[in-house]
Protein backbone atom coordinates (compact mmCIF):
# COMPACT_ATOMS: atom_id res chain seq x y z
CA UNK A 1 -5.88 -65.97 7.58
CA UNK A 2 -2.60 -66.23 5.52
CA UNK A 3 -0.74 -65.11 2.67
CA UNK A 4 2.03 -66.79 0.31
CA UNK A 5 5.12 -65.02 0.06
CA UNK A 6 7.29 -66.69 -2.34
CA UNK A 7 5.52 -69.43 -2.20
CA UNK A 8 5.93 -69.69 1.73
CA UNK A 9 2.62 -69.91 3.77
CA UNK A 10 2.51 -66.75 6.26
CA UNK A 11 0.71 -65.12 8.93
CA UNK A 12 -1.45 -62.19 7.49
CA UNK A 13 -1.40 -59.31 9.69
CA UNK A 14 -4.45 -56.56 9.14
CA UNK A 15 -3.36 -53.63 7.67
CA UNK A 16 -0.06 -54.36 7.17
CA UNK A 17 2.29 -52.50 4.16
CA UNK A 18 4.60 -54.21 1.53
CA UNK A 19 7.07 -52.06 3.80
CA UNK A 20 6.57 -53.45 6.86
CA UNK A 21 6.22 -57.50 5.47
CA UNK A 22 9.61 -56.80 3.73
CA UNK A 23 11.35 -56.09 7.28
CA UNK A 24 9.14 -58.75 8.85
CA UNK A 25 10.46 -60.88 6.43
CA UNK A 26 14.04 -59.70 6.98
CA UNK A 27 14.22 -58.90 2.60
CA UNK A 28 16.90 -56.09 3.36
CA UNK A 29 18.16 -56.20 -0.57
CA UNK A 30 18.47 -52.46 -1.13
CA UNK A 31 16.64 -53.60 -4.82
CA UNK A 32 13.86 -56.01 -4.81
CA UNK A 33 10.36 -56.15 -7.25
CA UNK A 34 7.20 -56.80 -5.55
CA UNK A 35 4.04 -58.39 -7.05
CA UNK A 36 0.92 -58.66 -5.14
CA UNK A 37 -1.63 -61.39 -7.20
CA UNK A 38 0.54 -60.81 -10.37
CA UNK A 39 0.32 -56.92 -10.09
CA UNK A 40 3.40 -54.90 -9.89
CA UNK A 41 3.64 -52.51 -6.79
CA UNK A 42 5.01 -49.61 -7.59
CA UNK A 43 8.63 -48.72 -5.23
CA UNK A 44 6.68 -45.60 -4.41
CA UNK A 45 3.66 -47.11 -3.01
CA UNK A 46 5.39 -49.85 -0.52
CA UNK A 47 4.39 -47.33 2.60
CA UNK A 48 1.12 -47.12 1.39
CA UNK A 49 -0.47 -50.32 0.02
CA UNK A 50 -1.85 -52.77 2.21
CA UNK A 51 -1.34 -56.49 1.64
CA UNK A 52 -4.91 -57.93 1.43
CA UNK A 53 -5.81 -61.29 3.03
CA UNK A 54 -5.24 -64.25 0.58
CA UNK A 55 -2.86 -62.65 -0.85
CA UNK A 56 0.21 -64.04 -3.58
CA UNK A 57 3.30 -62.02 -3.18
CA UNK A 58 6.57 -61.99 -5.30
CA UNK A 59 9.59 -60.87 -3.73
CA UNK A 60 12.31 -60.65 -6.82
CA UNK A 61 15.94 -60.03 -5.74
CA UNK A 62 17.11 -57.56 -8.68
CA UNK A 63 21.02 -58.31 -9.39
CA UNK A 64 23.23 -56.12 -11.73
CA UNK A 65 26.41 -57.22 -12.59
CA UNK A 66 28.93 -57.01 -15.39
């Protein structure tokens, strides 16, 4: 049982948030996008939706800059 995240083969854990992967996977960038199987997760749902087994994640850095 696994997902991709980035493109990087990792451990699926049951019932596990977008939350909690991002600190498991250290992304600490106050600003990132996440896609789960080419869907957009919404910033407001991270606490809420569960990463499903199999899964394809996208973890986008957003930078601003002028």
């Amino acid at each position: 049982m696994s997902i991709k995240v980035n493109g990087k083969q990792v451990i699926w854990i049951e019932n596990e948030t977008v939350k909690q992967l991002l600190k498991r996977m250290k992304y600490t960038f106050p600003l990132v996008v996440v896609k789960i199987n080419d869907k957009l997760v919404p910033r407001s749902s991270y606490t809420e939706t569960i990463i499903p087994d199999k899964a394809k994640i996208a973890v986008i850095h957003m930078i601003s800059g002028g």
